[in-house]
Protein backbone atom coordinates (compact mmCIF):
# COMPACT_ATOMS: atom_id res chain seq x y z
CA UNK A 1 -79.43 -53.36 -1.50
CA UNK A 2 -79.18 -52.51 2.21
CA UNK A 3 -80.18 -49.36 3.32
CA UNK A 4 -78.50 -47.66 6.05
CA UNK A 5 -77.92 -44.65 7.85
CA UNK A 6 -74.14 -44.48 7.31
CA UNK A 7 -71.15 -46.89 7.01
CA UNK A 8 -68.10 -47.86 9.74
CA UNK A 9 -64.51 -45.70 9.39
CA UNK A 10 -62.79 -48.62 6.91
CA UNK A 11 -58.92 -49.02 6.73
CA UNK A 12 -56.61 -50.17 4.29
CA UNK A 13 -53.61 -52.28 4.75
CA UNK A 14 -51.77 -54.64 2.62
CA UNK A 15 -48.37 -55.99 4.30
CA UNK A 16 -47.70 -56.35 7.95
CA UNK A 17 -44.12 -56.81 7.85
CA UNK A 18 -41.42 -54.43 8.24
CA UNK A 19 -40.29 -53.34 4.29
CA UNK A 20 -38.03 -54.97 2.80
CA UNK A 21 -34.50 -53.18 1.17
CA UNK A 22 -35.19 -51.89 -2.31
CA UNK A 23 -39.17 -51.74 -1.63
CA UNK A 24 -40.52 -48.82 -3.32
CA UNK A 25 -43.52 -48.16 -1.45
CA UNK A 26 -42.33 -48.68 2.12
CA UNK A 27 -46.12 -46.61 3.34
CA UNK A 28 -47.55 -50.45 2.12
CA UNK A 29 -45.74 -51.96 5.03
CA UNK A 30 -47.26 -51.48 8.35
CA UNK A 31 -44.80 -53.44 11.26
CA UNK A 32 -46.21 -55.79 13.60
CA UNK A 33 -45.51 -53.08 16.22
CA UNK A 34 -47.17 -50.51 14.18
CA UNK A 35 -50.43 -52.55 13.78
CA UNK A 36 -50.28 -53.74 17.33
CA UNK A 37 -50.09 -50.07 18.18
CA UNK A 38 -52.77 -49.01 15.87
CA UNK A 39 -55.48 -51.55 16.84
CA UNK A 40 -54.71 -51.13 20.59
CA UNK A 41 -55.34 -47.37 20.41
CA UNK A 42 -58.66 -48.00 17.93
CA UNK A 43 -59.90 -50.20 20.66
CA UNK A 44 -58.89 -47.76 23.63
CA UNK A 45 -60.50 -45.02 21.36
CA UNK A 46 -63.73 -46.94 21.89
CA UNK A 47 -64.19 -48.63 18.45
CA UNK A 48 -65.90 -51.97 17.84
CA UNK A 49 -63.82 -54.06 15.44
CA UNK A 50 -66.70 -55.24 12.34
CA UNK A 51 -66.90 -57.48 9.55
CA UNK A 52 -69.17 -56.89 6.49
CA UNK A 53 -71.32 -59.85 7.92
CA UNK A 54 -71.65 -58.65 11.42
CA UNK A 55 -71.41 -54.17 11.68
CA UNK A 56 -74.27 -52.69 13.35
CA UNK A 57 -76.87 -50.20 12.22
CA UNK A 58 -77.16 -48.45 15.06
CA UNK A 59 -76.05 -45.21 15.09
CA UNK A 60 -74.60 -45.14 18.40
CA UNK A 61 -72.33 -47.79 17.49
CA UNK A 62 -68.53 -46.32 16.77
CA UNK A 63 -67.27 -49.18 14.36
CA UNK A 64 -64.49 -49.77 12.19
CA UNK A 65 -63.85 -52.35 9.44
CA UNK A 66 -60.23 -53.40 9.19
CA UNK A 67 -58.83 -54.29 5.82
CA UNK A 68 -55.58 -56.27 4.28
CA UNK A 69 -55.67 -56.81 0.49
CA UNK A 70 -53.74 -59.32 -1.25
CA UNK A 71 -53.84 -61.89 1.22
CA UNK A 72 -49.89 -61.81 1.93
CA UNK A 73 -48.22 -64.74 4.24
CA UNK A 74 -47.56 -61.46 6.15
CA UNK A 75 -51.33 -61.26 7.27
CA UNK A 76 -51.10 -64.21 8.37
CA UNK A 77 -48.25 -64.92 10.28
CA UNK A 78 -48.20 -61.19 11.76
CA UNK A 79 -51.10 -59.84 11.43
CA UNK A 80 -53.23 -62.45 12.39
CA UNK A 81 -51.71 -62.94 16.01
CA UNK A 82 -52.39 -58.98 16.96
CA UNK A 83 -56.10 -59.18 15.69
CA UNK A 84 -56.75 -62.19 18.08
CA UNK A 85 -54.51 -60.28 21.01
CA UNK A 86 -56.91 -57.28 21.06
CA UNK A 87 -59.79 -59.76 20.08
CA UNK A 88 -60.47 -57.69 16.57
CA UNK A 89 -61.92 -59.13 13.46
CA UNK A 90 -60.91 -57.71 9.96
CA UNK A 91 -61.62 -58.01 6.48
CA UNK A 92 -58.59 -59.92 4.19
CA UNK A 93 -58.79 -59.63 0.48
CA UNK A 94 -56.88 -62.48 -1.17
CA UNK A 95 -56.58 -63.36 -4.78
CA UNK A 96 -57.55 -66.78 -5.29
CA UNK A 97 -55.04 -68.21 -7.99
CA UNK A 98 -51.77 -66.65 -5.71
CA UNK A 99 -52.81 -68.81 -2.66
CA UNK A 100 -50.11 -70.82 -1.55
CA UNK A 101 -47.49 -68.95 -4.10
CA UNK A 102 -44.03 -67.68 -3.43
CA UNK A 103 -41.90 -64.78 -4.51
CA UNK A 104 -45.25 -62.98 -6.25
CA UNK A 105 -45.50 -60.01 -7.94
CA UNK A 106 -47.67 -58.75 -10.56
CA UNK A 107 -46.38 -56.65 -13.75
CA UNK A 108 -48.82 -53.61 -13.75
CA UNK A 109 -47.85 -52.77 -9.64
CA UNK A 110 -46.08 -49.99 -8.68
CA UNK A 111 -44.38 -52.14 -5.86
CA UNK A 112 -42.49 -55.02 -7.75
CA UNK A 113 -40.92 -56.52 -4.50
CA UNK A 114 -42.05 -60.05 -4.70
CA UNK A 115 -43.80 -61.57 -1.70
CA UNK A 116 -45.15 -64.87 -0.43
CA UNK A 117 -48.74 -65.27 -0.24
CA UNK A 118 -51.03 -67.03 2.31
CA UNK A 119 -52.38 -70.95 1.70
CA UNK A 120 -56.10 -72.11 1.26
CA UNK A 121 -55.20 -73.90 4.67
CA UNK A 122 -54.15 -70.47 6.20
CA UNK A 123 -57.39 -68.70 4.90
CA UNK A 124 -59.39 -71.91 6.08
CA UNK A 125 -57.97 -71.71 9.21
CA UNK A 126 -58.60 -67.47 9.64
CA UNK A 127 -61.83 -67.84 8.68
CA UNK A 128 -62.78 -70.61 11.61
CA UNK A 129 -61.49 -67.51 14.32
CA UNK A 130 -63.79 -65.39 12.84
CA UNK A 131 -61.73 -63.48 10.29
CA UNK A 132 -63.83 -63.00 7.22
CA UNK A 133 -63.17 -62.99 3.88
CA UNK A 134 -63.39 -61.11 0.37
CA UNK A 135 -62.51 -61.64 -3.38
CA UNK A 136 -59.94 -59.63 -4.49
CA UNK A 137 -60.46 -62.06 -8.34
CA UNK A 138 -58.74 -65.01 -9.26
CA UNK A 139 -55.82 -62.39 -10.76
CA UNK A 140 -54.44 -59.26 -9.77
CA UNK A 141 -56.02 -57.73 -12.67
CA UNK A 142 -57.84 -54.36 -13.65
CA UNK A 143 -61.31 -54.95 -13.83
CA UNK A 144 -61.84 -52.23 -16.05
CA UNK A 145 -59.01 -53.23 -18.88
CA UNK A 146 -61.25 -56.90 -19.15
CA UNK A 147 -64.38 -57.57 -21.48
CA UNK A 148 -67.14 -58.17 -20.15
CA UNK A 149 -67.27 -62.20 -20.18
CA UNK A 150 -64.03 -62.00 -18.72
CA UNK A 151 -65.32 -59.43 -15.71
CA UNK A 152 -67.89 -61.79 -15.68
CA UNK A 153 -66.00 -64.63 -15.21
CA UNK A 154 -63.38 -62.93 -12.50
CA UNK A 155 -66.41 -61.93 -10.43
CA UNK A 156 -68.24 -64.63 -10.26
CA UNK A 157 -65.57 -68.04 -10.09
CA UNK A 158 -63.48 -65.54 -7.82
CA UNK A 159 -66.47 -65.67 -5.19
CA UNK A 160 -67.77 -69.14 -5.74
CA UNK A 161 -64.43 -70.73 -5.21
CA UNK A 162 -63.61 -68.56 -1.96
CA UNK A 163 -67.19 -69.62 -0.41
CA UNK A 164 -65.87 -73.33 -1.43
CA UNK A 165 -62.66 -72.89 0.63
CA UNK A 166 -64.32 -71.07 3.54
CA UNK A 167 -67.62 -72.70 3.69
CA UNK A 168 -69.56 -69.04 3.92
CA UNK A 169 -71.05 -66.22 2.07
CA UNK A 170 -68.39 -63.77 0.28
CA UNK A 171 -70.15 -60.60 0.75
CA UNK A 172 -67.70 -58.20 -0.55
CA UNK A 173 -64.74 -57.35 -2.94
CA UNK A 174 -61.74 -55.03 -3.16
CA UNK A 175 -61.08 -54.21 -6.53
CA UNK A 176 -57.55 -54.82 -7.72
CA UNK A 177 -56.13 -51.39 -8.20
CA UNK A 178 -58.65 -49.63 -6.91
CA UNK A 179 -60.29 -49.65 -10.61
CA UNK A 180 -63.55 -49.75 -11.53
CA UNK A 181 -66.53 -47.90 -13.34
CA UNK A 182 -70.44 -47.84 -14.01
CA UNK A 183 -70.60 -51.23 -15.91
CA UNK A 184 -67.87 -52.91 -13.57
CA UNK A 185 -70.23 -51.74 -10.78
CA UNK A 186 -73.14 -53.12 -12.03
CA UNK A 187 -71.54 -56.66 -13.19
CA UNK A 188 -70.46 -56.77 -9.38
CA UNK A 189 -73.62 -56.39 -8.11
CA UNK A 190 -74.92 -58.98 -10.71
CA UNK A 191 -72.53 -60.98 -9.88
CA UNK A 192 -74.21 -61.28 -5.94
CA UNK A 193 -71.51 -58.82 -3.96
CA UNK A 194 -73.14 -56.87 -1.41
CA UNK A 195 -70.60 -54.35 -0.95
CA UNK A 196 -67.35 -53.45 -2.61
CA UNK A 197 -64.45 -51.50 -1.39
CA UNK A 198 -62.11 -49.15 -3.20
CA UNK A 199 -58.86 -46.97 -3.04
CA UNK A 200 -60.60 -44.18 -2.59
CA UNK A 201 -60.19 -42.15 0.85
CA UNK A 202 -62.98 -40.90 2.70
CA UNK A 203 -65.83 -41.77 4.95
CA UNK A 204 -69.21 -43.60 3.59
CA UNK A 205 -72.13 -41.06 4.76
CA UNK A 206 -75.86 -41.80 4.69
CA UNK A 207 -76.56 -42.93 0.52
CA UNK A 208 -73.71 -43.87 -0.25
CA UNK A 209 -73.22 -46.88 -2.72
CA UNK A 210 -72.30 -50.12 -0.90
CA UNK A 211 -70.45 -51.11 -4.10
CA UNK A 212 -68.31 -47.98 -3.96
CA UNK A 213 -67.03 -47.81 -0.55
CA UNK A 214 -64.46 -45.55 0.69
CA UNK A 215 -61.22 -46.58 2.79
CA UNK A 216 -58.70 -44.42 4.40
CA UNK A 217 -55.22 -45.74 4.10
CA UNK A 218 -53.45 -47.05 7.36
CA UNK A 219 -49.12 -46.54 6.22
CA UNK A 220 -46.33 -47.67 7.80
CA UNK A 221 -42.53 -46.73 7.71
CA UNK A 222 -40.16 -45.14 9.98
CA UNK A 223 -41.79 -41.57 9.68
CA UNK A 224 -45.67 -42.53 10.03
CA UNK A 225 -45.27 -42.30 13.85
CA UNK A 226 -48.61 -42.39 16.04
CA UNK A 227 -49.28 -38.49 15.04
CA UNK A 228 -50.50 -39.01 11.92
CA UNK A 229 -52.11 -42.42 12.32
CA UNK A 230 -54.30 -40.58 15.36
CA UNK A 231 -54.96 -37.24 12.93
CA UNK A 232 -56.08 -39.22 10.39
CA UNK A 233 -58.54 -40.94 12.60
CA UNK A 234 -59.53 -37.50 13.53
CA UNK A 235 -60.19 -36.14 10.23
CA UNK A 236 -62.33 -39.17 9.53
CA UNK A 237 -64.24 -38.45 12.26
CA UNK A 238 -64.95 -35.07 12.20
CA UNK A 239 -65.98 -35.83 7.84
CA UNK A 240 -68.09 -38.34 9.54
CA UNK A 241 -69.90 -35.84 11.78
CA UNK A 242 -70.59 -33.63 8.94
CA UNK A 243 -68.24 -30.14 10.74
């Protein structure tokens, strides 16, 4: 397990796309303009833009990991663009058997708006400009409603068959729904993750668990203007500096 003094600010997105009508969770769609906006001001703020394979140590560095779970077209054909405008890197979580799907949605989300979903090409293609890549399992699935064989199995063909497509190390995972517990933590870290993110918000002081890592969530929609994307930041910070 790596030690270290304390982790990057991590965000949490999912679509980059403006939300569709009858989407029930319009704070899961960030617009291109919003992102755009968002990483520009990160970067004028003075934050490096880090993967799980690359953040620094050093204390003095002011680092943030950008997420996207899912691994939506979306991330691709909008997000994507911005990251290599502003020259940022970020973190996408697909889920290996949706690759390449249309119209997906999943029965036990709370968003039922169905959505196209990246290609193994795509990802292949992300990953060569430096975009790196998680598991988020073979299916959008609760880890904690599985056995364990079949956690087992998730964890461990889920990462194998993403460092197949991408030709490098999988070093983390976002669980799907944010769920998890002791024994899924443990079969995760058996299972040769390094670091695993959650739904939980906060900031990741010095001790914390790299298998239970905390991400603030970035929203979207009409009324999450720049105020509240720049107070969150804020709050993060100052939890970060202990006042």
């Amino acid at each position: 397990m790596l030690e270290r003094d304390a982790y990057p600010l991590i965000l949490m997105y999912h679509h980059i796309a403006r939300p569709p009508a009858g989407a029930k969770i319009k704070g899961m769609y960030v617009t291109p303009g919003q992102f755009d906006w968002q990483v520009g001001w990160l970067k004028k703020r003075g934050y490096e833009f880090a993967t799980f394979a690359d953040f620094s140590s050093s204390n003095d560095a002011k680092q943030v990991i950008i997420t996207l779970d899912d691994g939506y077209l979306n991330n691709y054909t909008h997000a994507f663009p911005i990251l290599k405008k502003h020259g940022a890197r970020a973190v996408v979580y697909p889920i290996q058997r949706d690759l390449g799907r249309t119209g997906v949605s999943w029965p036990d989300a709370t968003e039922q708006t169905p959505a196209d979903m990246m290609s193994a090409g795509q990802v292949k293609e992300m990953a060569s400009a430096g975009v790196e890549f998680g598991s988020h399992l073979l299916n959008h699935t609760r880890l904690t409603d599985m056995t364990p064989t079949e956690q087992v199995e998730q964890l461990e063909q889920s990462r194998q068959g993403l460092e197949a497509l991408i030709d490098a190390p999988v070093l983390s995972i976002a669980y799907p729904y944010g769920a998890y517990d002791d024994a899924v933590i443990e079969r995760t870290r058996a299972a040769g993750y390094r670091y695993g993110v959650t739904t939980d918000p906060g900031t990741n002081p010095a001790g914390t668990d790299p298998l239970r890592l905390n991400r603030y969530t970035a929203k979207g929609c009409k009324l999450y203007h720049p105020l509240k994307f720049r107070r969150m930041i804020a709050a993060a910070e100052r939890q970060a500096s202990g006042e």
